[in-house]
Structure formats: structure tokens, C-alpha cells
C-alpha atoms as a PDB file:
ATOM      1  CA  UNK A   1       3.465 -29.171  -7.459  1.00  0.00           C
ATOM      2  CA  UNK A   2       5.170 -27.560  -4.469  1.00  0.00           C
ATOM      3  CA  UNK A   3       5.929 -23.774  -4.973  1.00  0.00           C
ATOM      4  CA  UNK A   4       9.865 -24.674  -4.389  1.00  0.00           C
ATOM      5  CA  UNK A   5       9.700 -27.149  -7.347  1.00  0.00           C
ATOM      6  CA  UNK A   6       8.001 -25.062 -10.273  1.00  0.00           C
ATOM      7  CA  UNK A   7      10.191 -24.368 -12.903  1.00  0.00           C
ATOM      8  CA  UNK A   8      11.317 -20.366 -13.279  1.00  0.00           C
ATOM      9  CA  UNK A   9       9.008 -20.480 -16.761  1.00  0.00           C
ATOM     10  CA  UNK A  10       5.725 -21.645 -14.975  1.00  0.00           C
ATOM     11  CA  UNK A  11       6.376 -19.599 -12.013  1.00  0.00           C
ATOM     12  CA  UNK A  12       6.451 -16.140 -14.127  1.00  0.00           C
ATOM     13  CA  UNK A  13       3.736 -17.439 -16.029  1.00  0.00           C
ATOM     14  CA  UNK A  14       1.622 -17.480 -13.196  1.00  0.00           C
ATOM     15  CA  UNK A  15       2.970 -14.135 -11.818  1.00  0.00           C
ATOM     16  CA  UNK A  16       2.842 -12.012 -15.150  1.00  0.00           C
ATOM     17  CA  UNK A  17      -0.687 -11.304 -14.077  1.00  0.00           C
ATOM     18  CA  UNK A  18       0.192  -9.434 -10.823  1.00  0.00           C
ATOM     19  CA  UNK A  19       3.418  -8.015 -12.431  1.00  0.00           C
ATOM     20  CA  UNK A  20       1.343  -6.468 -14.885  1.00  0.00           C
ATOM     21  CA  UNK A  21      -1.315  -5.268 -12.248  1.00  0.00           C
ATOM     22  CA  UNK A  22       1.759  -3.592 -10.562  1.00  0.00           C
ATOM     23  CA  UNK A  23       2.362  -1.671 -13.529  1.00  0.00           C
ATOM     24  CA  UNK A  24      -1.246  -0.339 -14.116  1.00  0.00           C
ATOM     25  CA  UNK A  25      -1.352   0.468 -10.017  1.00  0.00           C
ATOM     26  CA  UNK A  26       2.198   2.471 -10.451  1.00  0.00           C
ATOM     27  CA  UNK A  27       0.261   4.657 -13.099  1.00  0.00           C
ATOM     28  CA  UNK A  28      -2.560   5.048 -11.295  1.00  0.00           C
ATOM     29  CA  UNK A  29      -0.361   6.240  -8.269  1.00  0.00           C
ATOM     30  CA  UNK A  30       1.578   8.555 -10.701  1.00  0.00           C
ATOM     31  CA  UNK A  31      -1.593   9.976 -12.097  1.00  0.00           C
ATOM     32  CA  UNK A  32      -2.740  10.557  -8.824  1.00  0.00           C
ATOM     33  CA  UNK A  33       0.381  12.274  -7.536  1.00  0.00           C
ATOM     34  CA  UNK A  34       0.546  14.579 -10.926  1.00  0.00           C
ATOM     35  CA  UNK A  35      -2.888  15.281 -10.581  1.00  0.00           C
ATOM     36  CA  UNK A  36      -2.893  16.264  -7.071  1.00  0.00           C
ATOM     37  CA  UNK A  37       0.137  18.707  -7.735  1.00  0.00           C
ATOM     38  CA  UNK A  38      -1.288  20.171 -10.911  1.00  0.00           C
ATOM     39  CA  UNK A  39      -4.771  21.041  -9.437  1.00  0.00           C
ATOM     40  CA  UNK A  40      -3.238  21.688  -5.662  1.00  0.00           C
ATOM     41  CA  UNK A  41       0.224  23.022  -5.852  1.00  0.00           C
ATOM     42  CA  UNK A  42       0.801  19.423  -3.334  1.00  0.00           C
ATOM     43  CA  UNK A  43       1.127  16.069  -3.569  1.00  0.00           C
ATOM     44  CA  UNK A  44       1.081  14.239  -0.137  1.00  0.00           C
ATOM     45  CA  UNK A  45       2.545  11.313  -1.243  1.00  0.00           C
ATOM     46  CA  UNK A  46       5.797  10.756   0.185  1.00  0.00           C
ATOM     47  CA  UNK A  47       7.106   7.675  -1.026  1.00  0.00           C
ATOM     48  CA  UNK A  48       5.719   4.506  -3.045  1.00  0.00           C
ATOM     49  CA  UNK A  49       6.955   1.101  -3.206  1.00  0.00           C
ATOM     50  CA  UNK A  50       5.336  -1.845  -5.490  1.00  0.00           C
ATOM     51  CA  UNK A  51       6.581  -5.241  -5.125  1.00  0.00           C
ATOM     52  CA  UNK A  52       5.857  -9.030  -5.770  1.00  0.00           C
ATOM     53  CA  UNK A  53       6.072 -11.336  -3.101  1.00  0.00           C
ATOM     54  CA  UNK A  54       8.920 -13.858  -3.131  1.00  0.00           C
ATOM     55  CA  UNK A  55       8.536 -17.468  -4.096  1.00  0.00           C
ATOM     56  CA  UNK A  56       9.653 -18.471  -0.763  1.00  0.00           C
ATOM     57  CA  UNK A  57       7.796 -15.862   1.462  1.00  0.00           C
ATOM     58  CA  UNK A  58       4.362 -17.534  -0.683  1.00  0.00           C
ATOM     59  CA  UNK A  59       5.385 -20.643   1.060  1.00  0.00           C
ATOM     60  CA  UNK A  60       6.004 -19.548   4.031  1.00  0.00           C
ATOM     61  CA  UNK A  61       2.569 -17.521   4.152  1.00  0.00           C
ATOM     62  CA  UNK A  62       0.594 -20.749   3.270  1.00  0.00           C
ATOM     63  CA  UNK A  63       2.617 -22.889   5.685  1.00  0.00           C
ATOM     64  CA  UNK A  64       1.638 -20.798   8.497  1.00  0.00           C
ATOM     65  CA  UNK A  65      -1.929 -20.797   7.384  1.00  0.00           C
ATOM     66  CA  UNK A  66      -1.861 -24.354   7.245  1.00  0.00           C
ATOM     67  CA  UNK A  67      -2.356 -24.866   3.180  1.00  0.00           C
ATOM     68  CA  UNK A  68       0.246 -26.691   0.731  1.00  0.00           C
ATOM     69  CA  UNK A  69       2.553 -24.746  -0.533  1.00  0.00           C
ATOM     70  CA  UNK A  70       1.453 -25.202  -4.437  1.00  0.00           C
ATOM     71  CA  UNK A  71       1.070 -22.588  -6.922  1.00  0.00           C
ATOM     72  CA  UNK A  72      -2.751 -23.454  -7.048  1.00  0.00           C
ATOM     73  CA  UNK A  73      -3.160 -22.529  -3.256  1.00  0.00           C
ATOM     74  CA  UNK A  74      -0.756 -19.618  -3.519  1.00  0.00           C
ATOM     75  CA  UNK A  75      -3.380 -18.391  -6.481  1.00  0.00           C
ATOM     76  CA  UNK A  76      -6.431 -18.783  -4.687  1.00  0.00           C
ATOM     77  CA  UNK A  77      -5.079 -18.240  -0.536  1.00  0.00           C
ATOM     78  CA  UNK A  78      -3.069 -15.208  -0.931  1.00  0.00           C
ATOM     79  CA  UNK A  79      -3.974 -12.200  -1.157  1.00  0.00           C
ATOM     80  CA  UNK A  80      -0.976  -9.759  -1.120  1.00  0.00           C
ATOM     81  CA  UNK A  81       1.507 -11.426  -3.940  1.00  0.00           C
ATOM     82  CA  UNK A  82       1.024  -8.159  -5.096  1.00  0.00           C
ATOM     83  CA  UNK A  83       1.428  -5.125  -2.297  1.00  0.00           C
ATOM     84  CA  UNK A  84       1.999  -1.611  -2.996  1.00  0.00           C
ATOM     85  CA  UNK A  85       3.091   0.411  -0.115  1.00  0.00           C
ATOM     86  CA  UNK A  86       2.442   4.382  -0.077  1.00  0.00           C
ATOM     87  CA  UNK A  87       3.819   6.590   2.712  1.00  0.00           C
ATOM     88  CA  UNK A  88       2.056  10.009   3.421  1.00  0.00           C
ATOM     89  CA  UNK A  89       3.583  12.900   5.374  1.00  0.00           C
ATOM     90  CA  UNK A  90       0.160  13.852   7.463  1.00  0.00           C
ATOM     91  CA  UNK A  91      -2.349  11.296   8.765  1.00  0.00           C
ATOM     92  CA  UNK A  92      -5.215  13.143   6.732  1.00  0.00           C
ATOM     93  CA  UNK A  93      -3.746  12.296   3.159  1.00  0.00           C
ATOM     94  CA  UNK A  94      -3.601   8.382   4.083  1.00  0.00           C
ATOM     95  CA  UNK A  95      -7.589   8.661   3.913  1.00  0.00           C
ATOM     96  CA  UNK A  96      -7.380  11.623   1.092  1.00  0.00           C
ATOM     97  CA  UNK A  97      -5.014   9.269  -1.318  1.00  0.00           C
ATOM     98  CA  UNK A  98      -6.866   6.031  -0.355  1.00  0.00           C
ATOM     99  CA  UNK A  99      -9.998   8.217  -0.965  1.00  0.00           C
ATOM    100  CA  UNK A 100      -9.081   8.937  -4.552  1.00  0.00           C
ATOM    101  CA  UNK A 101      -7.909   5.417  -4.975  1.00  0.00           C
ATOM    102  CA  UNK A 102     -11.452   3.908  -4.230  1.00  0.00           C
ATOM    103  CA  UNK A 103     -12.954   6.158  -6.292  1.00  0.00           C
ATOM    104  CA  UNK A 104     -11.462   4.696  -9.927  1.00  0.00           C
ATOM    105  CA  UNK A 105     -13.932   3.054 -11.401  1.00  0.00           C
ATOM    106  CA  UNK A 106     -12.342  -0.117 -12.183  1.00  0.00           C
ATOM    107  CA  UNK A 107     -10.684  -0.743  -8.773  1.00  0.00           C
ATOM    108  CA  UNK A 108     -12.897  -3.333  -6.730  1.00  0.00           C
ATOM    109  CA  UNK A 109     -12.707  -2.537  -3.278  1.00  0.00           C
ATOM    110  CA  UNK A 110     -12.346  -6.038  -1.483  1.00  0.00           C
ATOM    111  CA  UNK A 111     -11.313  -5.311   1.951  1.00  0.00           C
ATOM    112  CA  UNK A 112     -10.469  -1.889   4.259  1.00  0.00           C
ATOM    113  CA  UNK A 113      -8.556  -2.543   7.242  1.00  0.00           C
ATOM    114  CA  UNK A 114      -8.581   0.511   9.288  1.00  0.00           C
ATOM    115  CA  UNK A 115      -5.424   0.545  11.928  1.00  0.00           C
ATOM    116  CA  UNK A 116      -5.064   3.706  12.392  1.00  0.00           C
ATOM    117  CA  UNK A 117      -8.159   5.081  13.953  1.00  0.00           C
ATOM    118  CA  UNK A 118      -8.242   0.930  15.631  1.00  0.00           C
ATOM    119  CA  UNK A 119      -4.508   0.340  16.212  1.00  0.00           C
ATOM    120  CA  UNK A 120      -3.379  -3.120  16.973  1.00  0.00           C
ATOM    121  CA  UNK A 121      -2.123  -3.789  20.796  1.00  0.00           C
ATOM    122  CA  UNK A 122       1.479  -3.766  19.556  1.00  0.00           C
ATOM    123  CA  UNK A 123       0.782  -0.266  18.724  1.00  0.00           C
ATOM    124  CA  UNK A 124       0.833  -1.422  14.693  1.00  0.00           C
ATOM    125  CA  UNK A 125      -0.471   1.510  13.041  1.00  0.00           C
ATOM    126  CA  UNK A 126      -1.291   2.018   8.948  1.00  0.00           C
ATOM    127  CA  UNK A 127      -3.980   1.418   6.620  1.00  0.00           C
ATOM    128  CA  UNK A 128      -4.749  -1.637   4.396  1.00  0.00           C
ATOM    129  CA  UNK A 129      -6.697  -1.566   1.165  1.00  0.00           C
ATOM    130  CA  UNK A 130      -7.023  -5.242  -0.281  1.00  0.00           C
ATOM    131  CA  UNK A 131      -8.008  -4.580  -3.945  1.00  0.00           C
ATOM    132  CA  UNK A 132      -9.209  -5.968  -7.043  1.00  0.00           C
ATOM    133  CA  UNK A 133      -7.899  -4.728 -10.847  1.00  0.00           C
ATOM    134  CA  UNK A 134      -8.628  -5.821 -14.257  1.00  0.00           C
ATOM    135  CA  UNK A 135      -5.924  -6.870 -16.174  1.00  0.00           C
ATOM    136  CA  UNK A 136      -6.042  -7.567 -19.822  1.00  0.00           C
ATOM    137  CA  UNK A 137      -3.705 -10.683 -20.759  1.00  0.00           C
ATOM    138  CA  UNK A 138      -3.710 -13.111 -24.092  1.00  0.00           C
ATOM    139  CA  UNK A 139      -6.465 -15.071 -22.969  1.00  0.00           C
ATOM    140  CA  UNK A 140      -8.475 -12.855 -21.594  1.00  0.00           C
ATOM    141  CA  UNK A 141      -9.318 -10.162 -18.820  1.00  0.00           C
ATOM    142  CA  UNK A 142      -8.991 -11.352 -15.036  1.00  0.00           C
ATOM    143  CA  UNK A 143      -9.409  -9.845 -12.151  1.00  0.00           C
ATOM    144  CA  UNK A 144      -6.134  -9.614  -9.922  1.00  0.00           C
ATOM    145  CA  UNK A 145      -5.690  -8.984  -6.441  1.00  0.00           C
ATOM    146  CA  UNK A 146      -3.356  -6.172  -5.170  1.00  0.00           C
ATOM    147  CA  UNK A 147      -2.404  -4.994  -1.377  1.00  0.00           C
ATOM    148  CA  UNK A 148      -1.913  -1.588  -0.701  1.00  0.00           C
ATOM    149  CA  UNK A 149      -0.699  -3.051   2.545  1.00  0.00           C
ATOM    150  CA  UNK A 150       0.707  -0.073   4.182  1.00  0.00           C
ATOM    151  CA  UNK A 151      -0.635   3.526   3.764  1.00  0.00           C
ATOM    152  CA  UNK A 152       1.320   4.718   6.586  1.00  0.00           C
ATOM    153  CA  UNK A 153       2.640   8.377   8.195  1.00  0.00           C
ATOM    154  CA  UNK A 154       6.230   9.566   8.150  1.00  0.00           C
ATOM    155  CA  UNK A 155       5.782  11.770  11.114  1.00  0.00           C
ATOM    156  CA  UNK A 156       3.184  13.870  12.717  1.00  0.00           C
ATOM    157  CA  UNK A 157       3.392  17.627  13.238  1.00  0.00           C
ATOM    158  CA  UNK A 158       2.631  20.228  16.357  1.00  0.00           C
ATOM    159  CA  UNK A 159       2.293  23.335  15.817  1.00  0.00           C
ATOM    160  CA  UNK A 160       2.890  25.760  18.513  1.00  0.00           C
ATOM    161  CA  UNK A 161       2.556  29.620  19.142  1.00  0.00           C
ATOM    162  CA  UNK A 162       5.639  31.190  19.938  1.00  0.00           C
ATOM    163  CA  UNK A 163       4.959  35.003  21.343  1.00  0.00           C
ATOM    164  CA  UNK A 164       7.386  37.259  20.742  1.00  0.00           C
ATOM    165  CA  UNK A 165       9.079  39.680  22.102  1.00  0.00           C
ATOM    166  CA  UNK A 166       6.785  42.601  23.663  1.00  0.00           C
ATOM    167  CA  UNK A 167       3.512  40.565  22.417  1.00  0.00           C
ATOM    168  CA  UNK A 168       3.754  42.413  18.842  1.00  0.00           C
ATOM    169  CA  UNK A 169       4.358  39.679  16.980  1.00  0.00           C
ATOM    170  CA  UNK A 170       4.156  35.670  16.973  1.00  0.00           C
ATOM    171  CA  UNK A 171       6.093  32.895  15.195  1.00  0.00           C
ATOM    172  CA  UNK A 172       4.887  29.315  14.401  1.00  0.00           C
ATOM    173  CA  UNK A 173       7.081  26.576  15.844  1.00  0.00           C
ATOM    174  CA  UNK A 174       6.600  23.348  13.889  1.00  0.00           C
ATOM    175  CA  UNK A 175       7.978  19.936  16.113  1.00  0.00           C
ATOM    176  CA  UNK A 176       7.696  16.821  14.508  1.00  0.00           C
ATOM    177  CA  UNK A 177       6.636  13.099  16.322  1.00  0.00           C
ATOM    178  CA  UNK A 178       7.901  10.860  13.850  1.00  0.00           C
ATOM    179  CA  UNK A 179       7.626   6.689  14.909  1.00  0.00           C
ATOM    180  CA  UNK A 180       9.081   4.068  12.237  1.00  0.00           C
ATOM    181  CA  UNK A 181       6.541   3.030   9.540  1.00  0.00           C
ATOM    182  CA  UNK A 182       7.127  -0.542  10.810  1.00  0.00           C
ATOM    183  CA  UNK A 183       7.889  -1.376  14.246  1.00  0.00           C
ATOM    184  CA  UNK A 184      11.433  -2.512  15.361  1.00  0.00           C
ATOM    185  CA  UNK A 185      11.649  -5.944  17.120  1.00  0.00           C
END
């Protein structure tokens, strides 16, 4: 049966999985953030966002890969239904966070795609942890994929030595590069 034409009840049947693996992934992000302030007086993340992917976008996605849009293909093709996206201030704590993130025990680490240090030629920079999470449900545990699609950087800072007046003293001048976390068109 064609995405479009499931019934709302089937249709958050078959999402409750990766709703629910949202809500573990938001607590892991939280407990990393609290963490991370309570043992570092910091927390370099910036921003989160957690969603599920529309009914429609699904479609769309398997469409363009050339699949039928059913809720079976949707299930097995897709891998970012769920997609978490996590800003960072500096460069450095994209790899620090996404360090800490591969390091729970119970995360599977499917896929790393690095586009920062390889940008794409559009100049597409961020980067993309496909993951794997166990989530208990009624019948059972199963293992649900989740996108951190977009670890990306708010802006980028330069430092620079200002000298002061007679040499006796210098101040720190901080400018920023910041670039949109996604690209306009």
C-alpha cells in the first residue's frame, strides 16, 4: 500500500519506533550537554533539532531513488525518517560531540560522512552520523535507524593581536566568519 494511502493509525504504528528513538537520542543529547557543562564549565552545543520525516517527503525520497512509495520500502530504503540536527559554535566540538556520541555503548555506528574536512563542490559543509539505537517496544527490542544529518558550525572565529598604544599592552580582537548552516539557492 502506497505511503499516501495508509491510514493515520498504521502510519504511527509504523513510526512509534523512530518517535521513540527520538526521545532516547534527545536524552542522550541532554546528558551530553549537562555533562559537558558540569565537568567543563562549557557546553558547545549550540542548538539541537530532532524531527521525523514527513509522510510525503518519504515518498518523495523513494521516488527519486526509484523504489515504490510503500511503507515496506520506506522501512527498509530510508535511512533518515529519523534526523537529529546539532549545531556547534567551533568546528572542533562537531568532532568532540560526535566523539562522545560514538562512544555510548549502545549506539551502532552505521555510517560517518565526513564533509567538512571533504566538502562537497557546492561548498556543502557538515557532518553526518547515520546511526543505529535500540529501542524497547511491546513486542520486542529493534534496532532503529537515526540521522544526525547535520553537525554543522554557526560561525568561525579569528583572533587577532591588537597592540596598543606605546607597545605596553595588547588586546584580543575576536571577528567572526559565519556562512548559513544550509546553503541558500
Amino acid at each position: 500500500m502506497l505511503i499516501q494511502e495508509t491510514n493515520s493509525h498504521d502510519l504511527r504504528i509504523a513510526m512509534l519506533p523512530y518517535t521513540s528513538a527520538l526521545k532516547l537520542v534527545d536524552m542522550y543529547i541532554d546528558t551530553i550537554e549537562e555533562e559537558l557543562f558540569t565537568y567543563k564549565s562549557q557546553n558547545p552545543i549550540e542548538h539541537v533539532k530532532s524531527r521525523l520525516k514527513r509522510p510525503s517527503s518519504i515518498a518523495r525520497k523513494l521516488e527519486k531513488r526509484g523504489y515504490e512509495p510503500t511503507l515496506e520500502n520506506a522501512l527498509k530504503y530510508i535511512d533518515d525518517i529519523a534526523g537529529v540536527r546539532i549545531v556547534c559554535q567551533f568546528q572542533d566540538d562537531i568532532y568532540k560531540v560526535a566523539e562522545v556520541i560514538k562512544n555510548f555503548q549502545n549506539i551502532r555506528i552505521v555510517q560517518i560522512k565526513d564533509y567538512i574536512k571533504e566538502p562537497k563542490e557546492n561548498g556543502y559543509r557538515s557532518y553526518h552520523m547515520h546511526v543505529e539505537i535500540p529501542v524497547r517496544m511491546l513486542h520486542g527490542e529493534e534496532m532503529v535507524k537515526v540521522d544526525f544529518s547535520d553537525f554543522s558550525v554557526l560561525a568561525v572565529p579569528y583572533d587577532m593581536a591588537i597592540i596598543g598604544y606605546g607597545a605596553k599592552h595588547v588586546s584580543n580582537l575576536r571577528l567572526w566568519q559565519a556562512e548559513p548552516v544550509t546553503p541558500f539557492s
